[in-house]
C-alpha atoms as a PDB file:
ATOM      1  CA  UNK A   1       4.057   6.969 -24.896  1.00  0.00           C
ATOM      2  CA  UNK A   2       7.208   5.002 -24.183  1.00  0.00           C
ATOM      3  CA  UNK A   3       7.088   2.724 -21.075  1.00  0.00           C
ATOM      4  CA  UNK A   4      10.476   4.865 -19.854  1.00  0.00           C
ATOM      5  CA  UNK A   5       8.775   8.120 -20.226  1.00  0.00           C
ATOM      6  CA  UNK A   6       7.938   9.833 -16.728  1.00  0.00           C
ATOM      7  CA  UNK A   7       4.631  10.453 -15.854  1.00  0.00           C
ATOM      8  CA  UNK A   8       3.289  13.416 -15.073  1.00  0.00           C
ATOM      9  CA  UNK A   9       1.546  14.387 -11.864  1.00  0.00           C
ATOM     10  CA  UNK A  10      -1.698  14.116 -13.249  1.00  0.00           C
ATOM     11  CA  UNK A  11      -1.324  10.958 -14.957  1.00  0.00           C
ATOM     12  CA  UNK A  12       0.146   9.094 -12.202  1.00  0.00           C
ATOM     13  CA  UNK A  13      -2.870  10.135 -10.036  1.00  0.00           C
ATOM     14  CA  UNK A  14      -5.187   8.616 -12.493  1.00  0.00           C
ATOM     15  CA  UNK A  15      -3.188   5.820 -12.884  1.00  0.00           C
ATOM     16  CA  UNK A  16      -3.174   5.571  -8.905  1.00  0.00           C
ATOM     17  CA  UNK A  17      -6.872   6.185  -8.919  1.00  0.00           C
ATOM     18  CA  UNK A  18      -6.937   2.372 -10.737  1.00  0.00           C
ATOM     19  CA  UNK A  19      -4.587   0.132  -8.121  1.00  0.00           C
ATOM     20  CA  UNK A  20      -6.455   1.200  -4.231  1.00  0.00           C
ATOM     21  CA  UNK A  21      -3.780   0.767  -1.910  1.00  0.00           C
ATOM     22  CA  UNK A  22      -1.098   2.085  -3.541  1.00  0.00           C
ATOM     23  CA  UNK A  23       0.380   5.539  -2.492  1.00  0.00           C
ATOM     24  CA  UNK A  24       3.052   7.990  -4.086  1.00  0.00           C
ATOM     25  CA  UNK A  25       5.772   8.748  -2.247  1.00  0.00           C
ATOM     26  CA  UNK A  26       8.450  11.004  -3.878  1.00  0.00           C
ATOM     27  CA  UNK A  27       9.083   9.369  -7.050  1.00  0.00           C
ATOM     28  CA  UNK A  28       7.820   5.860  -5.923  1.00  0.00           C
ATOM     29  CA  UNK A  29       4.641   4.389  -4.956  1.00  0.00           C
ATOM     30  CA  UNK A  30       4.468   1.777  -2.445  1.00  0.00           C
ATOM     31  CA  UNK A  31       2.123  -0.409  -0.823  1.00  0.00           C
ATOM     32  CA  UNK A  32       2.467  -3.041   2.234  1.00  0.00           C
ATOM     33  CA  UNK A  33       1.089  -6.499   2.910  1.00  0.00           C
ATOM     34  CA  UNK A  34       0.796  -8.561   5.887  1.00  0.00           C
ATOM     35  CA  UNK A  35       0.758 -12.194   6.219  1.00  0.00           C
ATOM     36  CA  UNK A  36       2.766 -14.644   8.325  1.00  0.00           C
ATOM     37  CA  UNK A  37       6.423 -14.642   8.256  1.00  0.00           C
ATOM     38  CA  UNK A  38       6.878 -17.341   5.897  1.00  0.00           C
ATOM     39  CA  UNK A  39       4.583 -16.524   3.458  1.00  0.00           C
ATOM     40  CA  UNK A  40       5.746 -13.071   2.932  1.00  0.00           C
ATOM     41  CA  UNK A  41       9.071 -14.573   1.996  1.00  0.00           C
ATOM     42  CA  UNK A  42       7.018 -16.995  -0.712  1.00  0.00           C
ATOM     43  CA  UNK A  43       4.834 -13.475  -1.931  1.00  0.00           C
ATOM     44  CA  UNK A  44       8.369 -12.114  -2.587  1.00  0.00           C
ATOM     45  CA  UNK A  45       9.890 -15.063  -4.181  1.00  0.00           C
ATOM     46  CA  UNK A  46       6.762 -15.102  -6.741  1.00  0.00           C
ATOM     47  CA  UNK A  47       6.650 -11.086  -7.272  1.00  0.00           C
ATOM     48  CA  UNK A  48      10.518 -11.681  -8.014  1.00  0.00           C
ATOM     49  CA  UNK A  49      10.061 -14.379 -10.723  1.00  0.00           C
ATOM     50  CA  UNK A  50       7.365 -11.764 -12.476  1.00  0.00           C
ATOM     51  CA  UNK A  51       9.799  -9.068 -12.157  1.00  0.00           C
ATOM     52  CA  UNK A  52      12.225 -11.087 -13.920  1.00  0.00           C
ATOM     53  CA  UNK A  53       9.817 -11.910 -16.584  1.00  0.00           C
ATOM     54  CA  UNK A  54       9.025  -8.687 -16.761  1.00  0.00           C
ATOM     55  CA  UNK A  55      12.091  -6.801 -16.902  1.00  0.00           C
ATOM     56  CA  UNK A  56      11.245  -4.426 -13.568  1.00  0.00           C
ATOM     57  CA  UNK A  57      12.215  -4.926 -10.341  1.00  0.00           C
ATOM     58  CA  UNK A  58      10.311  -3.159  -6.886  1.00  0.00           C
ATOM     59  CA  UNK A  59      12.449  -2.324  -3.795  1.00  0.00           C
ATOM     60  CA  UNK A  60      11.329  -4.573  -1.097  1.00  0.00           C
ATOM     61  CA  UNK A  61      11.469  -4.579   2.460  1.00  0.00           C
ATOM     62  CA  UNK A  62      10.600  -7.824   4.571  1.00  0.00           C
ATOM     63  CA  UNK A  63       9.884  -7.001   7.871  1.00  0.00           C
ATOM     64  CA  UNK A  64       8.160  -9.460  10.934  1.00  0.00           C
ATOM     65  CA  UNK A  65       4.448 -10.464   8.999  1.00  0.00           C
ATOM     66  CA  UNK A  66       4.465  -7.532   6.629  1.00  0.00           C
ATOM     67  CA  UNK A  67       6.430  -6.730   2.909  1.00  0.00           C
ATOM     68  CA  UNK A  68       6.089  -3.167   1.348  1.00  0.00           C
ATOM     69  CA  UNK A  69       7.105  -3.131  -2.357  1.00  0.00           C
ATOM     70  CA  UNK A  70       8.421   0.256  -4.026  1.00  0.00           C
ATOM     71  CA  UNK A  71       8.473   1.001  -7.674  1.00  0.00           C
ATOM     72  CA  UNK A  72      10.223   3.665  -9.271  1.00  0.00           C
ATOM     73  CA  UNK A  73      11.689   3.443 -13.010  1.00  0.00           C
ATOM     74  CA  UNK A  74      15.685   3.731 -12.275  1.00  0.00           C
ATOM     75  CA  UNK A  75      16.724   3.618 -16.010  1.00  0.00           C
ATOM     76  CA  UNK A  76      14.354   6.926 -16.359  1.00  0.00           C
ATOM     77  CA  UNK A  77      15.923   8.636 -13.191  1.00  0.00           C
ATOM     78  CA  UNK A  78      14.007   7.305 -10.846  1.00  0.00           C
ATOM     79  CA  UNK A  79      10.977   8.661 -11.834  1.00  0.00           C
ATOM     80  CA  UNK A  80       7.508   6.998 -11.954  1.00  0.00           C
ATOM     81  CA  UNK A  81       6.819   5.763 -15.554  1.00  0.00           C
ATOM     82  CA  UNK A  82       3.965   3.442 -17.221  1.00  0.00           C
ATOM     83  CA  UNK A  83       6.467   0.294 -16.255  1.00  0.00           C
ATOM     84  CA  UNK A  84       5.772   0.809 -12.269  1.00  0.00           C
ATOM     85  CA  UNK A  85       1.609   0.890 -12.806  1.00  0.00           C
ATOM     86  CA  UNK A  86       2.318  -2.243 -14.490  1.00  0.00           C
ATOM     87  CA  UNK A  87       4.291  -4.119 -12.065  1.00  0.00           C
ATOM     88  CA  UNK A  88       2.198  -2.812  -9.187  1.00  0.00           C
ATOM     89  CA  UNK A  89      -0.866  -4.528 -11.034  1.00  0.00           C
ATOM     90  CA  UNK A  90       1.369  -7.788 -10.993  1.00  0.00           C
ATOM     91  CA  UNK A  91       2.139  -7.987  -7.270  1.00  0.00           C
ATOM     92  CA  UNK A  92      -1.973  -6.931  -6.526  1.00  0.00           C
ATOM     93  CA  UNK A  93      -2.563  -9.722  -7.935  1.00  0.00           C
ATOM     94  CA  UNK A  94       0.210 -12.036  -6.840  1.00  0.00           C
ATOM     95  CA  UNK A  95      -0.867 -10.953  -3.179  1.00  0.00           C
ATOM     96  CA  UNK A  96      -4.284 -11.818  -3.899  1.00  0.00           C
ATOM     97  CA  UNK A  97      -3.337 -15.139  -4.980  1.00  0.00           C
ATOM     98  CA  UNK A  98      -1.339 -15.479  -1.595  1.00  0.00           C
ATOM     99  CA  UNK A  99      -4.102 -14.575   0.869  1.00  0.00           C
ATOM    100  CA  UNK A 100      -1.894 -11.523   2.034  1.00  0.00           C
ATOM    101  CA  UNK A 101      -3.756  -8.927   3.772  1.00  0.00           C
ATOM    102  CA  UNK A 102      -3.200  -5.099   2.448  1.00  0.00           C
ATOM    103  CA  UNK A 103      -2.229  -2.673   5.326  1.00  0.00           C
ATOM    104  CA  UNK A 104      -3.542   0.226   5.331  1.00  0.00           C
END
């Protein structure tokens, strides 16, 4: 399956079912993190150098001690594709490396 294919419902639940946290929304899944101010801004600045490397980008809103990241594939009509599972992965693990507190 091409990484710009969409997913279908049931796929993207299973594929949800592997990254706790993260939630569909529409055509997106998001997830939010807390941690002070400051190091939100660094979590961002590191999930944006993967996301270059990577050739995805999430939405992201910084708000007072808490980012939420939103993936959707925009080159497949902003629909939810394998690319988004991927890059979700990525910042789980970027967060972890930052000490940043999922919100649930």
């Amino acid at each position: 399956m091409s990484e710009l294919q969409p997913l279908t419902d049931e796929e993207i639940a299973l594929r949800l079912a592997d990254l706790p946290g993260w939630e569909r929304r529409g055509d997106a899944i998001t997830r939010t993190y807390q941690h002070t101010y400051h190091e939100c801004l660094h979590l961002v600045m590191y999930v944006g150098a993967k996301a270059r490397e990577v050739g995805h980008h999430p939405d992201i809103d910084i708000r007072w001690q808490r980012v939420t990241f939103s993936i959707t594939t925009h080159d497949a009509g902003h629909q939810l594709t394998e690319k988004d599972f991927e890059l979700a992965a990525h910042i789980d693990r970027i967060a972890e490396g930052h000490e940043a507190t999922p919100v649930k």
